[in-house]
C-alpha atoms as a PDB file:
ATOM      1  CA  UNK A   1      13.222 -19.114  -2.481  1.00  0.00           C
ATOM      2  CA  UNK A   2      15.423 -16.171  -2.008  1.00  0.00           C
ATOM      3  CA  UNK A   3      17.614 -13.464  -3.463  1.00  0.00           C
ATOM      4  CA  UNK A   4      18.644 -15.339  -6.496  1.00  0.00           C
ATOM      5  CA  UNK A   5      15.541 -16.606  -6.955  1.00  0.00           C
ATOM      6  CA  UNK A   6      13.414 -13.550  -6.643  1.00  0.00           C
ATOM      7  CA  UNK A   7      15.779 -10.236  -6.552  1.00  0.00           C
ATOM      8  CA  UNK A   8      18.351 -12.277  -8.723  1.00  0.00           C
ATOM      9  CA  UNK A   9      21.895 -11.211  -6.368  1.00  0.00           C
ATOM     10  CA  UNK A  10      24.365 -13.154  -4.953  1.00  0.00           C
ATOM     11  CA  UNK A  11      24.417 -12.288  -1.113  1.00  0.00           C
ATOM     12  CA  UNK A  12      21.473 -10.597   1.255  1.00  0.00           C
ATOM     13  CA  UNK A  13      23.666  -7.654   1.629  1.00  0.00           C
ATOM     14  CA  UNK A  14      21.879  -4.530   0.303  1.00  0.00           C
ATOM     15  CA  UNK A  15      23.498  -0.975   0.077  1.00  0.00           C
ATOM     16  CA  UNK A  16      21.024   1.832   1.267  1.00  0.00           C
ATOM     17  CA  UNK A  17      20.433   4.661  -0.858  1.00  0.00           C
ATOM     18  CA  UNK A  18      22.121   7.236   1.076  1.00  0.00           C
ATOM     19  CA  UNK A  19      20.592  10.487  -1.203  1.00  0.00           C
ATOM     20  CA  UNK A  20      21.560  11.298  -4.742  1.00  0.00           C
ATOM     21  CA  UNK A  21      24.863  12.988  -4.383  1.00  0.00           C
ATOM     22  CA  UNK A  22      25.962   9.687  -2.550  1.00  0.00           C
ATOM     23  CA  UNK A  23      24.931   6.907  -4.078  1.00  0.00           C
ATOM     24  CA  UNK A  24      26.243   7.363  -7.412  1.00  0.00           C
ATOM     25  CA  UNK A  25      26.951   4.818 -10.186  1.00  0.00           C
ATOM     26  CA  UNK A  26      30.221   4.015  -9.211  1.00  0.00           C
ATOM     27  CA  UNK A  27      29.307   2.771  -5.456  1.00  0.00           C
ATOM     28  CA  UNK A  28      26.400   0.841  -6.961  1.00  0.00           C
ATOM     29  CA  UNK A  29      28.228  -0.941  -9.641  1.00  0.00           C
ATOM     30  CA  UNK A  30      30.633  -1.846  -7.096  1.00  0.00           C
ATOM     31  CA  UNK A  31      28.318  -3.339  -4.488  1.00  0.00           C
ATOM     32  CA  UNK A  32      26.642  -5.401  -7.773  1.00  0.00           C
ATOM     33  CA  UNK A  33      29.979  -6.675  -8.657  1.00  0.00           C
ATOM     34  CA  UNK A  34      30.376  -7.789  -5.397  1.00  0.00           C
ATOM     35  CA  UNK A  35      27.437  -9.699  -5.303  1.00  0.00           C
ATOM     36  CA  UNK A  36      25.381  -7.434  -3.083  1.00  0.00           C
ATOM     37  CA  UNK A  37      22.377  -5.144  -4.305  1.00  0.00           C
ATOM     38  CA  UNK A  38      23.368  -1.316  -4.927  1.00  0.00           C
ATOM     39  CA  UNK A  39      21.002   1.445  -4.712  1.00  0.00           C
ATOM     40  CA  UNK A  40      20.731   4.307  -6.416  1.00  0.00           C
ATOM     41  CA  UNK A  41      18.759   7.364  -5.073  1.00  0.00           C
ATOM     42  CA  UNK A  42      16.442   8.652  -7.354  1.00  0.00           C
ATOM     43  CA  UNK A  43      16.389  12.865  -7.030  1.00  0.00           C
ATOM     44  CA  UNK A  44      14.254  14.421  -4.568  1.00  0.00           C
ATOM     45  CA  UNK A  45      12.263  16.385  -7.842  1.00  0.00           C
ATOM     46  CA  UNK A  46      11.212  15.291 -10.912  1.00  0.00           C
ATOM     47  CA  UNK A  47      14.250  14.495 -12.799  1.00  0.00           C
ATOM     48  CA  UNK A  48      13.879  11.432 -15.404  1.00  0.00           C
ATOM     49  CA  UNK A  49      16.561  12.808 -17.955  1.00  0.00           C
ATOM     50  CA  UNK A  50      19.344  12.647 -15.119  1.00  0.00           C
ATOM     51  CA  UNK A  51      17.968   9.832 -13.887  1.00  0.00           C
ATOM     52  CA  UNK A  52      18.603   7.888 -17.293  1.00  0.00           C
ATOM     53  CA  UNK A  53      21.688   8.892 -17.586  1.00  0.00           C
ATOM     54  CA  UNK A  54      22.469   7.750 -13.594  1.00  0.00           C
ATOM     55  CA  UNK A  55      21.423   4.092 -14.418  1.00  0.00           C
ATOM     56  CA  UNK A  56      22.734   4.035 -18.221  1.00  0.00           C
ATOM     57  CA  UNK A  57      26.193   5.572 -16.186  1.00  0.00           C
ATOM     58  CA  UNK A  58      25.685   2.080 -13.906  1.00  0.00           C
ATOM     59  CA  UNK A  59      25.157  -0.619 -16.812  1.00  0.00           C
ATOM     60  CA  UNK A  60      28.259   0.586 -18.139  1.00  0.00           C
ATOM     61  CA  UNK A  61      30.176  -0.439 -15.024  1.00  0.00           C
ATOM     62  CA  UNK A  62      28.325  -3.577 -14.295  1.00  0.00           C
ATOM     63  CA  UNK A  63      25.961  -6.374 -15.979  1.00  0.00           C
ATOM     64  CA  UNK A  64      24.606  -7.024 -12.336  1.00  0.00           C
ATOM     65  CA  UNK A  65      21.221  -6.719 -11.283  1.00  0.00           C
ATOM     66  CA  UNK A  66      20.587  -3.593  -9.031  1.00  0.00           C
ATOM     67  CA  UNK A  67      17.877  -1.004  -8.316  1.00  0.00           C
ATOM     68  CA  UNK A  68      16.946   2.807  -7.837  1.00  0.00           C
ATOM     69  CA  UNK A  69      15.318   3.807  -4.663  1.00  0.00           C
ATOM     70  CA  UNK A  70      12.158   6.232  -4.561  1.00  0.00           C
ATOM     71  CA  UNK A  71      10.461   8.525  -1.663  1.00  0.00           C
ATOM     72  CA  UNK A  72       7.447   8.601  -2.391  1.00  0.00           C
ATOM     73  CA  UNK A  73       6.477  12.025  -0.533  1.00  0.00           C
ATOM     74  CA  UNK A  74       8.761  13.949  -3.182  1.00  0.00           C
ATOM     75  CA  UNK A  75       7.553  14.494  -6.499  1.00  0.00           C
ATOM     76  CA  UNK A  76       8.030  10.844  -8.637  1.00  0.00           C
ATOM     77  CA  UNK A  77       5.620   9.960 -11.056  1.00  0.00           C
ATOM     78  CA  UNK A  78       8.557  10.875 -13.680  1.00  0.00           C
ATOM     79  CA  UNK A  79      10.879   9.737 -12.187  1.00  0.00           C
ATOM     80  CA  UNK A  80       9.174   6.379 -11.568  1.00  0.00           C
ATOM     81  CA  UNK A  81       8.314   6.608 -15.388  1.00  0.00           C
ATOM     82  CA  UNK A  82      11.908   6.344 -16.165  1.00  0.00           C
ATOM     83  CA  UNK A  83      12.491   3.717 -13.745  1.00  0.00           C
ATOM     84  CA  UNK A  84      10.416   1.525 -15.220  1.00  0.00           C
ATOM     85  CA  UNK A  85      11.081   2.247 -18.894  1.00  0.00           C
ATOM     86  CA  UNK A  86      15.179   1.387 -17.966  1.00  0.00           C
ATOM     87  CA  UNK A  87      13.673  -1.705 -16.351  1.00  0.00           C
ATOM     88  CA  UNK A  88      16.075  -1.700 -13.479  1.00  0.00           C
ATOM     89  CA  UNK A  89      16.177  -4.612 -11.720  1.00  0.00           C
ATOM     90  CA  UNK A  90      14.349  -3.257  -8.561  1.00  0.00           C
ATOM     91  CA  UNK A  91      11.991  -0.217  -7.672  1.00  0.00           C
ATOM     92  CA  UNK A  92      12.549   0.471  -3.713  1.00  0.00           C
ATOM     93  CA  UNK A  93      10.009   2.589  -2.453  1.00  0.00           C
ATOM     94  CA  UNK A  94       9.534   4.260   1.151  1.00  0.00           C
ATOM     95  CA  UNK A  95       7.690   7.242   2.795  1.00  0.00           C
ATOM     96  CA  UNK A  96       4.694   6.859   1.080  1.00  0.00           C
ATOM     97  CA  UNK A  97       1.793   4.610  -0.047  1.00  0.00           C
ATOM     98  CA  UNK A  98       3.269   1.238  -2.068  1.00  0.00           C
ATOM     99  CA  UNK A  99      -0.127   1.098  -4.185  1.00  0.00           C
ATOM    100  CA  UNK A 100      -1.817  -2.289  -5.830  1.00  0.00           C
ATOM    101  CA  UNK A 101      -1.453  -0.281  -9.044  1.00  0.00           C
ATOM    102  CA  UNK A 102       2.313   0.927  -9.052  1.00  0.00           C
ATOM    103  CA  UNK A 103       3.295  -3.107  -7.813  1.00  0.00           C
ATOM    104  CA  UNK A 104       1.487  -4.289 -11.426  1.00  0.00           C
ATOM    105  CA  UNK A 105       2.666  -1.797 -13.245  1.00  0.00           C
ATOM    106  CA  UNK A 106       6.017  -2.599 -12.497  1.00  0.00           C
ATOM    107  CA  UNK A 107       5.591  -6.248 -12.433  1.00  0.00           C
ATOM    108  CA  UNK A 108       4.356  -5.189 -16.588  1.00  0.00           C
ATOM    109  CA  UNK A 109       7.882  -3.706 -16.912  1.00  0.00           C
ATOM    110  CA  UNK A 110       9.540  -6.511 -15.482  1.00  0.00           C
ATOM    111  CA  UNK A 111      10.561  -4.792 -12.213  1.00  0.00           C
ATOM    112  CA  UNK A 112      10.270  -6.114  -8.896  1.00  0.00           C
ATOM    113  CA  UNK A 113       8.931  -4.036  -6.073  1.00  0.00           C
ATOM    114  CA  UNK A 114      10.463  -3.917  -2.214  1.00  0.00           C
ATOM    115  CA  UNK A 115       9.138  -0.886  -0.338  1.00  0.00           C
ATOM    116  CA  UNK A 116      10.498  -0.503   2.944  1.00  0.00           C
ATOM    117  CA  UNK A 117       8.151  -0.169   6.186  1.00  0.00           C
ATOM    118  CA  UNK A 118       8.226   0.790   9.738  1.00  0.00           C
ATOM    119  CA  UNK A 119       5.061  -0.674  10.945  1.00  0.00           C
ATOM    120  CA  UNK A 120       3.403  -4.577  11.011  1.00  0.00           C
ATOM    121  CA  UNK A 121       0.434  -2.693   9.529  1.00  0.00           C
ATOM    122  CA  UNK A 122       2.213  -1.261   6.715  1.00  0.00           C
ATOM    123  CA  UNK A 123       4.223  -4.407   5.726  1.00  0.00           C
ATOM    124  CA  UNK A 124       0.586  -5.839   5.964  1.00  0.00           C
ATOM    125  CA  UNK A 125      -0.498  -3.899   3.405  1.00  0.00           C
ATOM    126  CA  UNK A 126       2.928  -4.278   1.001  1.00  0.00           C
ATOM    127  CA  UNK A 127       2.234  -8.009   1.501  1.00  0.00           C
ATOM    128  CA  UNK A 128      -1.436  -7.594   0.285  1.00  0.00           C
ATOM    129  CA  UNK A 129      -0.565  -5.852  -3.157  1.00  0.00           C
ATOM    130  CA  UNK A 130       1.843  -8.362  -4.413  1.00  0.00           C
ATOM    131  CA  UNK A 131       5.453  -6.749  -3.662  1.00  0.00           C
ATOM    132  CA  UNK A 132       8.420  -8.857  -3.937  1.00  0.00           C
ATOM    133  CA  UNK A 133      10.453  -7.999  -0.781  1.00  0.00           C
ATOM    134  CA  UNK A 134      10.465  -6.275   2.140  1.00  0.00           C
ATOM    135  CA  UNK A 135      12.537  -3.793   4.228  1.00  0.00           C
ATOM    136  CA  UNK A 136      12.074  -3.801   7.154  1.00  0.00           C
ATOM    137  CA  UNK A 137      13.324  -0.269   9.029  1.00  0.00           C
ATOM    138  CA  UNK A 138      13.411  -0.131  12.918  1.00  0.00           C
ATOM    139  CA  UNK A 139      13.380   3.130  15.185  1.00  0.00           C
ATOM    140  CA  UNK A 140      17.133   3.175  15.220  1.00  0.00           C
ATOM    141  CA  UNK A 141      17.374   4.188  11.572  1.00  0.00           C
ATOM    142  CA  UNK A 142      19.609   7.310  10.303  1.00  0.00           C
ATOM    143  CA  UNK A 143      18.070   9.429   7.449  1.00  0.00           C
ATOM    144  CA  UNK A 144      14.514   8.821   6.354  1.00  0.00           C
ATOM    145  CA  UNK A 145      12.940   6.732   9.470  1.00  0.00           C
ATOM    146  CA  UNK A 146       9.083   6.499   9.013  1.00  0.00           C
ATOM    147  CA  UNK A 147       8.607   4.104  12.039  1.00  0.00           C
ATOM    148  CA  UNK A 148       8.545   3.886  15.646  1.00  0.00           C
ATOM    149  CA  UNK A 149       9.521   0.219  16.734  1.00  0.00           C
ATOM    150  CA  UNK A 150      13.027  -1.253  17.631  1.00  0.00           C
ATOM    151  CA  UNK A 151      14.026  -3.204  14.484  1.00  0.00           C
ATOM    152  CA  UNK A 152      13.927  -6.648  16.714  1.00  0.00           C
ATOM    153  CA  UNK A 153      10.666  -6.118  17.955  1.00  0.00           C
ATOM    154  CA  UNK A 154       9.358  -5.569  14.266  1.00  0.00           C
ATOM    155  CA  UNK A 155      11.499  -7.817  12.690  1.00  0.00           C
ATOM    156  CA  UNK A 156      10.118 -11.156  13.737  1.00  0.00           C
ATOM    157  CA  UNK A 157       7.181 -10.458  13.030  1.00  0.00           C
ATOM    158  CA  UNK A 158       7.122  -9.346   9.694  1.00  0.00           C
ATOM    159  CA  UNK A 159       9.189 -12.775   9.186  1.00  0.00           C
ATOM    160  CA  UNK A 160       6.071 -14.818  10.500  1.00  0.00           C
ATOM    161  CA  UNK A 161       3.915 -12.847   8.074  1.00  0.00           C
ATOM    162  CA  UNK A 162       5.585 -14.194   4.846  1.00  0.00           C
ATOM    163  CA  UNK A 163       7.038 -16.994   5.946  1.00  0.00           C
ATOM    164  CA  UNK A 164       4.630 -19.110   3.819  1.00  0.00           C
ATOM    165  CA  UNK A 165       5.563 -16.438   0.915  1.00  0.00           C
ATOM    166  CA  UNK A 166       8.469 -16.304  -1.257  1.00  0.00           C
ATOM    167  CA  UNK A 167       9.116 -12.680   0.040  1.00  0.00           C
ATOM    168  CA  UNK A 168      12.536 -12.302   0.974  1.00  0.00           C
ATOM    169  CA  UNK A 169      12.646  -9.554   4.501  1.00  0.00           C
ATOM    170  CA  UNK A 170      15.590  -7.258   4.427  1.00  0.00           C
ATOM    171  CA  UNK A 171      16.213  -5.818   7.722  1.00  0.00           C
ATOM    172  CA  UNK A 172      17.706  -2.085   8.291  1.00  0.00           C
ATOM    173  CA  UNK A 173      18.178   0.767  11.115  1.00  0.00           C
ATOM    174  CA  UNK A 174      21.587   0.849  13.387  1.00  0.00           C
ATOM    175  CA  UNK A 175      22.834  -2.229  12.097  1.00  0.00           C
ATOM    176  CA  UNK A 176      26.239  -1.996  12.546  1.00  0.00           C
ATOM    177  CA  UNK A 177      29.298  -4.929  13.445  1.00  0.00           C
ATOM    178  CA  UNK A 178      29.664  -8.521  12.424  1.00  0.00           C
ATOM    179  CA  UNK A 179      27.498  -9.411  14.847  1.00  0.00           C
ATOM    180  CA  UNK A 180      24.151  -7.595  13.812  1.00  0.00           C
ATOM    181  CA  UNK A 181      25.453  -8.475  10.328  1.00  0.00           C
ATOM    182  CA  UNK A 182      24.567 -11.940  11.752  1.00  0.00           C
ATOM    183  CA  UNK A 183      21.650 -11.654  13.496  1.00  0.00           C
ATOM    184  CA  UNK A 184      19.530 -10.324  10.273  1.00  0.00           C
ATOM    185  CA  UNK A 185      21.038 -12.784   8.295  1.00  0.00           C
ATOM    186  CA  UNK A 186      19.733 -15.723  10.592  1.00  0.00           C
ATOM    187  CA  UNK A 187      16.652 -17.178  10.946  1.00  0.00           C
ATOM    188  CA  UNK A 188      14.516 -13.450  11.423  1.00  0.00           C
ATOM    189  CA  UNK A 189      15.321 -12.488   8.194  1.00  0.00           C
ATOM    190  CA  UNK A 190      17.088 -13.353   4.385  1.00  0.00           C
ATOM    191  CA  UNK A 191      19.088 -10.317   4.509  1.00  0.00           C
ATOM    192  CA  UNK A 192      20.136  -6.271   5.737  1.00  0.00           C
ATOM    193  CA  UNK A 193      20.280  -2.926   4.313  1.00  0.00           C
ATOM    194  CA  UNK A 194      23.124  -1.068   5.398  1.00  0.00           C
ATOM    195  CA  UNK A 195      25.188   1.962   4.600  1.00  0.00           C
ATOM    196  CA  UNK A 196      27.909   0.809   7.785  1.00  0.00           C
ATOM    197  CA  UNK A 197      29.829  -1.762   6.027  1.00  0.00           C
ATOM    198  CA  UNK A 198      29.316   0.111   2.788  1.00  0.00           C
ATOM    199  CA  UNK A 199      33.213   1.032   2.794  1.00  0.00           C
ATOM    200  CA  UNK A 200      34.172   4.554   1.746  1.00  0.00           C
ATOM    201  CA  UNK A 201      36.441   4.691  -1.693  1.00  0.00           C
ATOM    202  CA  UNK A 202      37.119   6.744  -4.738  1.00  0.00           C
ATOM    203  CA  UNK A 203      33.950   5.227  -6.598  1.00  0.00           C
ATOM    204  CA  UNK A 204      31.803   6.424  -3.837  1.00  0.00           C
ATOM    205  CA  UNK A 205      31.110  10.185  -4.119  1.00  0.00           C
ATOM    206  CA  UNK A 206      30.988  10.771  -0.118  1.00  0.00           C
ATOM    207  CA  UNK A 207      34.525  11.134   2.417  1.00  0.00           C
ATOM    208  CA  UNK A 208      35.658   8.502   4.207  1.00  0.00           C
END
């Protein structure tokens, strides 16, 4: 089974949440219409009013699935409150501990769960408390990079972890070109997280 099946999109192409001035509603919407999964970026504070309003902004744009991403080492629990109460399609979580309890209690709300890791050990553990996809991040990452092996060194691996699971492995870090475009959409994983072939535009709130 894969992203229709589990994350409910059309194509394994997933837009990274570049940071909350970025990845606005407009961007999102756009990459959902498309068939991809858009991102938004929750706040680095506590923010759930704004944060309503960010994915209410979205639904208005699209009737796509799509999802809000987290880091965990900022202040969330509100945030993450709100989340679930929209019931967003997907809660994507990194920098920080993907608990047992946060998976159920988003599982209650109808949300699925795909943190992203930079170790085997850590995507070990996601796989352990029930989450319904993983990212995958390798050294060559921009932004937020929590781990220290090449994304084809960690890739593989991860894949032969789940691969008698129904969890879909996103890959992401310096993926850039048609080419690596095809490589994580092969046999090492069901899909990538990119912000490269994300194409600037007047939704988007970044320059081209």
């Amino acid at each position: 089974m894969g992203w229709r099946g589990i994350l409910g999109f059309e194509y394994g192409i997933v837009q990274a949440p570049l940071g909350p001035d970025i990845s606005g509603p407009e961007l999102v919407a756009a990459v959902a219409n498309a068939g991809g999964l858009g991102l938004l970026r929750a706040p680095d504070w506590e923010a759930p009013d704004h944060l309503r309003e960010l994915i209410r902004k979205t639904r208005t744009m699209t009737d796509k699935p799509f999802g809000v991403g987290v880091i965990l080492a900022f202040p969330h629990k509100e945030n993450i409150r709100a989340i679930l109460d929209e019931k967003v399609a997907v809660l994507q979580l990194y920098w920080g501990e993907c608990s047992e309890d946060l998976v159920l209690e988003a599982h209650q709300a109808g949300v699925k769960v795909v943190p992203q890791v930079g170790s085997f050990e850590e995507a070990k553990k996601a796989v352990d408390v029930g989450v319904d996809a993983i990212m995958v991040q390798g050294v060559e990452a921009g932004g937020h990079v929590i781990g220290q092996d090449s994304l084809f060194t960690l890739l593989p691996r991860v894949v032969d972890l789940v691969h008698n699971r129904d969890i879909p492995v996103i890959a992401t870090g310096g993926i850039v070109g048609r080419a690596w475009l095809c490589s994580c959409s092969g046999p090492w994983s069901t899909g990538c997280c990119t912000r490269h072939e994300v194409p600037c535009n007047r939704g988007e709130l970044c320059s081209p």
